[in-house]
PDB file of N, CA and C in Angstrom:
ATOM      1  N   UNK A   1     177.173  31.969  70.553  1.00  0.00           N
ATOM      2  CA  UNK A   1     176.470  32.591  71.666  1.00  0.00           C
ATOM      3  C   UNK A   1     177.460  33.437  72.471  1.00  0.00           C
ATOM      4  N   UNK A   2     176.989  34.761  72.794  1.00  0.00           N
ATOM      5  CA  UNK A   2     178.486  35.560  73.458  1.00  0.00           C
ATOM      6  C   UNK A   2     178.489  35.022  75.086  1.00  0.00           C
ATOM      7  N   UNK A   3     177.279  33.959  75.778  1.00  0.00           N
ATOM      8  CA  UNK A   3     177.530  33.649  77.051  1.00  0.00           C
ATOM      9  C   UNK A   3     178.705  32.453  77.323  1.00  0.00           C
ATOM     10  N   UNK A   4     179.642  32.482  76.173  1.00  0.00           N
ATOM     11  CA  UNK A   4     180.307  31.014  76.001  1.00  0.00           C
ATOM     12  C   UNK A   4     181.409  32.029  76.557  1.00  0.00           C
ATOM     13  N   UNK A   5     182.046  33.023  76.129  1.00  0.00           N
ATOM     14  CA  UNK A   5     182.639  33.678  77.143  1.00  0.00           C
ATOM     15  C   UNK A   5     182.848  34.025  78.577  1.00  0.00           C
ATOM     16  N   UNK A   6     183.719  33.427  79.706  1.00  0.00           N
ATOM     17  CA  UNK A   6     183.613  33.195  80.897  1.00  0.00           C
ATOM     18  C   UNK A   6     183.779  34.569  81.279  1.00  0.00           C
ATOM     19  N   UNK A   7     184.547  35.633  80.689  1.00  0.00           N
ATOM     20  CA  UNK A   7     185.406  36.336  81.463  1.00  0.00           C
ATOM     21  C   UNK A   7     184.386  37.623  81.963  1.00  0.00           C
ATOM     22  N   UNK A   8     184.062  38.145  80.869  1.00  0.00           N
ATOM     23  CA  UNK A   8     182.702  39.215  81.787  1.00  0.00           C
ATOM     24  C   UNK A   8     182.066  38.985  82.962  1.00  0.00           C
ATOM     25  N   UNK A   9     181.235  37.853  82.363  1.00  0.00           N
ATOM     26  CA  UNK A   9     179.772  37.580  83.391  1.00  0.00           C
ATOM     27  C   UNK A   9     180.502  36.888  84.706  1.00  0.00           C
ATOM     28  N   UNK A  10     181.462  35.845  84.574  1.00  0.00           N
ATOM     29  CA  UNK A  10     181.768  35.010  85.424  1.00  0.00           C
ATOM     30  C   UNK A  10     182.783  36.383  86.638  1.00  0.00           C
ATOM     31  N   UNK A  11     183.232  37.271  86.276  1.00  0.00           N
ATOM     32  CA  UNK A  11     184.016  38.476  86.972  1.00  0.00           C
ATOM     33  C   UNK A  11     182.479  39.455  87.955  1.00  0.00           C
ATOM     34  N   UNK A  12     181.964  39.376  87.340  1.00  0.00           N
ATOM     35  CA  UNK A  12     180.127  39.852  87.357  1.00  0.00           C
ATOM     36  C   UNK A  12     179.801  39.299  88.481  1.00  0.00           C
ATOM     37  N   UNK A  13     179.320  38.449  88.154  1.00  0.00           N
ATOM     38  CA  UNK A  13     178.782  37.411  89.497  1.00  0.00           C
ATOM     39  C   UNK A  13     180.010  37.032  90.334  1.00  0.00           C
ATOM     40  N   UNK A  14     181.389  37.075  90.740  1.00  0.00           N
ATOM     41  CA  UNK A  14     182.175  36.813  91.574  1.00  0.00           C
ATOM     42  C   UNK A  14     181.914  38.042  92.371  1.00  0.00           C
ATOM     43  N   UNK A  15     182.415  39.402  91.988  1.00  0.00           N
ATOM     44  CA  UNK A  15     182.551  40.576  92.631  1.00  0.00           C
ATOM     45  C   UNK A  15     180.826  40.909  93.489  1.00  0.00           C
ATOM     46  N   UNK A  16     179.904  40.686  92.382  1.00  0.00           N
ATOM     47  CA  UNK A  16     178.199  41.094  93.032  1.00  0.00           C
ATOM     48  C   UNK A  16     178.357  39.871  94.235  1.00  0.00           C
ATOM     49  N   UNK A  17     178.448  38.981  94.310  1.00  0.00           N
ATOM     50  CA  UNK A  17     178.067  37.578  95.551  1.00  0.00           C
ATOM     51  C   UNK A  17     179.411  37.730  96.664  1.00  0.00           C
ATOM     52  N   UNK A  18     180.377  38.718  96.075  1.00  0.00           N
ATOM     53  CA  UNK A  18     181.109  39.126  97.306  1.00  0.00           C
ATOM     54  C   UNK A  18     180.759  40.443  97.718  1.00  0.00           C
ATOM     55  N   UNK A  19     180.766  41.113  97.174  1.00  0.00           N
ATOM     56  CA  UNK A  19     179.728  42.397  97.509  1.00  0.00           C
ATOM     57  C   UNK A  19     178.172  42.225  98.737  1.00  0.00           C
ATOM     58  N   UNK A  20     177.543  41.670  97.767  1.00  0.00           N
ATOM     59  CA  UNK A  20     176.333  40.990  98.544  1.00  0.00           C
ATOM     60  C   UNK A  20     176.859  39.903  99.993  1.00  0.00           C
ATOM     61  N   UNK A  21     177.628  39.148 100.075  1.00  0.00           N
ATOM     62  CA  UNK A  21     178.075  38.695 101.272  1.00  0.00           C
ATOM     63  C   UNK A  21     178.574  39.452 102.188  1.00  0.00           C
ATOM     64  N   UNK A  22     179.414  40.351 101.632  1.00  0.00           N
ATOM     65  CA  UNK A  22     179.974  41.798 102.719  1.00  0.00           C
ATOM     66  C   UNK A  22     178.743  42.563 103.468  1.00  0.00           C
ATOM     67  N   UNK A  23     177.810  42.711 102.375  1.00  0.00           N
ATOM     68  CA  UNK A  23     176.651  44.214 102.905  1.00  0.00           C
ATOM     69  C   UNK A  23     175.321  43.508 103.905  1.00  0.00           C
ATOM     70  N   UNK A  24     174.956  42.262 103.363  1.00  0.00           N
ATOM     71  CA  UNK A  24     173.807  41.509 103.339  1.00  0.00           C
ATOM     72  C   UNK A  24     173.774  41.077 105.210  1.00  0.00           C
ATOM     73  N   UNK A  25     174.844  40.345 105.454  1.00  0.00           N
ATOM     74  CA  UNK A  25     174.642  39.565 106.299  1.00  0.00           C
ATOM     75  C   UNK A  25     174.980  40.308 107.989  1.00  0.00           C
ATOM     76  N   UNK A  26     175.609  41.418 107.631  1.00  0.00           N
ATOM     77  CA  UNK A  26     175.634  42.097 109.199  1.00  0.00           C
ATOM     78  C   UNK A  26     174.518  42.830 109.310  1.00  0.00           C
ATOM     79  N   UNK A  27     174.016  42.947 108.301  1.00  0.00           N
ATOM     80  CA  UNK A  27     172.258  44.006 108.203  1.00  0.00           C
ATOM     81  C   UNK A  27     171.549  42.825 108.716  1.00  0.00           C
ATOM     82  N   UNK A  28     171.733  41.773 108.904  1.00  0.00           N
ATOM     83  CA  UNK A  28     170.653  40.457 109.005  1.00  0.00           C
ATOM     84  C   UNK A  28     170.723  40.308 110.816  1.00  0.00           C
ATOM     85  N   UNK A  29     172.385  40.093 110.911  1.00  0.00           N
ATOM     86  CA  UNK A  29     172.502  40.080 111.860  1.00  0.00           C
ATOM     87  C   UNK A  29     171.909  40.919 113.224  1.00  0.00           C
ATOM     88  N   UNK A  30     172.228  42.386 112.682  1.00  0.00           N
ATOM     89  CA  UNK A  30     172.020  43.516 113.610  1.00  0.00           C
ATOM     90  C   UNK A  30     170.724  43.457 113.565  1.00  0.00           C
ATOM     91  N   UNK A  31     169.743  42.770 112.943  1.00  0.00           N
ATOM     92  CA  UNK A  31     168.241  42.815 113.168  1.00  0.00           C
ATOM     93  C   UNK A  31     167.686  42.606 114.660  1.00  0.00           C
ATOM     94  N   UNK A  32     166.907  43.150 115.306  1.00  0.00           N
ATOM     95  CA  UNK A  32     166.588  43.225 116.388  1.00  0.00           C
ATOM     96  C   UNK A  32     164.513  43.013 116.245  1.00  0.00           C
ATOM     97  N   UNK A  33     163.987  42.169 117.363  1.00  0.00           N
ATOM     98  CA  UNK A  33     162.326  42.299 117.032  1.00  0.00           C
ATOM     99  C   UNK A  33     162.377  43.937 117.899  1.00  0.00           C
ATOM    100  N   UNK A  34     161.377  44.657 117.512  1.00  0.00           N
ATOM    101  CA  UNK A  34     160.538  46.020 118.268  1.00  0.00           C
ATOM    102  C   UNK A  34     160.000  44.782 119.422  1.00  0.00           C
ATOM    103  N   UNK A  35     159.718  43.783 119.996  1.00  0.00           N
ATOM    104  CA  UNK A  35     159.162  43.503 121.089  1.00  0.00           C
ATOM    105  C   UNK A  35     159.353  42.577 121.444  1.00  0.00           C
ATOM    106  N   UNK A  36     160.105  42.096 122.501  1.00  0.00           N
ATOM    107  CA  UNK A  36     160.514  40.327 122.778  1.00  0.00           C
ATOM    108  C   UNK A  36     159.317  39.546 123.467  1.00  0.00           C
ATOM    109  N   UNK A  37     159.317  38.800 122.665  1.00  0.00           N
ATOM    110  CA  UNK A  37     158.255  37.570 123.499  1.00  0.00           C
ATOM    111  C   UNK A  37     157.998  37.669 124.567  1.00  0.00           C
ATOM    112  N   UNK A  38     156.822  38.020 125.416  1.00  0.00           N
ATOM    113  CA  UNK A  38     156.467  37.740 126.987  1.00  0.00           C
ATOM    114  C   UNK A  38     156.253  36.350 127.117  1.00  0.00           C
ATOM    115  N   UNK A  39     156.883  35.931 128.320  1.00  0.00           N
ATOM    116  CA  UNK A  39     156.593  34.272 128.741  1.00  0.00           C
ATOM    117  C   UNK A  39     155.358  34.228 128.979  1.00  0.00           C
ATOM    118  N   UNK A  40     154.550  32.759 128.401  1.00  0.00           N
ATOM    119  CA  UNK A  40     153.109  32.783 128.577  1.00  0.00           C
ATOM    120  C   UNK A  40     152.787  31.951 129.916  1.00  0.00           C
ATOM    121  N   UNK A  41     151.787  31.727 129.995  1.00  0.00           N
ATOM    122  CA  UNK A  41     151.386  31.256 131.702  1.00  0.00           C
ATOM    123  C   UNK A  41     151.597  29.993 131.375  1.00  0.00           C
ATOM    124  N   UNK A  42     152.417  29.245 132.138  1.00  0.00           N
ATOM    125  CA  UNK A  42     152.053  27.487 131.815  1.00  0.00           C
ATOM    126  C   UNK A  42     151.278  26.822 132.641  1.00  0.00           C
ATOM    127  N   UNK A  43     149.990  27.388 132.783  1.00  0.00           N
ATOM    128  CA  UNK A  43     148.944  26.549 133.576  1.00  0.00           C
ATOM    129  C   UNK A  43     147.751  26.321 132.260  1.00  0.00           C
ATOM    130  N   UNK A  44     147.042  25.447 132.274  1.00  0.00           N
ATOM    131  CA  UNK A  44     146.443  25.131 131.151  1.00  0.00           C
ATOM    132  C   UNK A  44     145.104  25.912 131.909  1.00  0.00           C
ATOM    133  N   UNK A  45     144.307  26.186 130.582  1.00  0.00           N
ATOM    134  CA  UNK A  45     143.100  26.865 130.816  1.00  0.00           C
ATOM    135  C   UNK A  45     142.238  26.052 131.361  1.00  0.00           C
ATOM    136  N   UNK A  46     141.110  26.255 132.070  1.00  0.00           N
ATOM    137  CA  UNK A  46     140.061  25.330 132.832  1.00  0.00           C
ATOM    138  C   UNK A  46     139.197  25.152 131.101  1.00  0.00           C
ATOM    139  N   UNK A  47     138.949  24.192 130.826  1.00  0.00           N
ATOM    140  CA  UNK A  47     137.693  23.587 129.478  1.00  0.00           C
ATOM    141  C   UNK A  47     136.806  23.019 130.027  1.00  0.00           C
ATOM    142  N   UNK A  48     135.544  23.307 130.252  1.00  0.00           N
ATOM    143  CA  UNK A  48     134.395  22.681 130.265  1.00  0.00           C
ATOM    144  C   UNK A  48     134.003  21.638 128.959  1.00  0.00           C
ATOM    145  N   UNK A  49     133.810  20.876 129.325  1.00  0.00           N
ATOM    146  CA  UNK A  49     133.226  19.629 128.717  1.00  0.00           C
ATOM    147  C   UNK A  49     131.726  20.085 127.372  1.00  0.00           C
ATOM    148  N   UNK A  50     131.535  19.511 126.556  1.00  0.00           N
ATOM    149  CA  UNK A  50     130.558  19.830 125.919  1.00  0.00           C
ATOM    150  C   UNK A  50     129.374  18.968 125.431  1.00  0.00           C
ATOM    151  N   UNK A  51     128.359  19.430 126.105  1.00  0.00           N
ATOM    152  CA  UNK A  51     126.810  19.090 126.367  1.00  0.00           C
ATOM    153  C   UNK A  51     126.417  19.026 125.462  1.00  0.00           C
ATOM    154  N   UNK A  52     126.260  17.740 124.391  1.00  0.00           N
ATOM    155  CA  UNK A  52     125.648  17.628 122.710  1.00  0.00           C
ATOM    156  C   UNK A  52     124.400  18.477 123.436  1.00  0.00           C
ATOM    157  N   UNK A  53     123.198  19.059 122.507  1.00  0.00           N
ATOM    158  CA  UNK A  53     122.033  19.441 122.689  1.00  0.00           C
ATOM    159  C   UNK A  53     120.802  18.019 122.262  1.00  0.00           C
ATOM    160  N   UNK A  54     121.182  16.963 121.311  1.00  0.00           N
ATOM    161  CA  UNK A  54     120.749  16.247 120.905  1.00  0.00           C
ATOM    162  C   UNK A  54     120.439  14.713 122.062  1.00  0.00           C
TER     163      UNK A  54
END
């Protein structure tokens, strides 16, 4: 099987998962939302009770 050979693939995947760790994670970081959460009211809503019809 030619995957019994370490030296290609295993050079492959070292350089791509350091590559990808360099580019990936300050793009993640610098993410920003378009709109920050407004604080919601912390008073609970008035609920009326419910009148079976039966």
């Amino acid at each position: 099987m030619p995957q019994l050979n370490p030296a290609p693939w295993f050079a492959i995947l070292t350089f791509s998962w350091l590559i990808f760790l360099t580019v990936i994670p300050p793009k993640v970081v610098a993410h920003t939302f378009p709109n920050e959460p407004a604080p919601q009211n912390t008073e609970k809503p008035k609920t009326d009770p419910w009148t079976w019809p039966w």
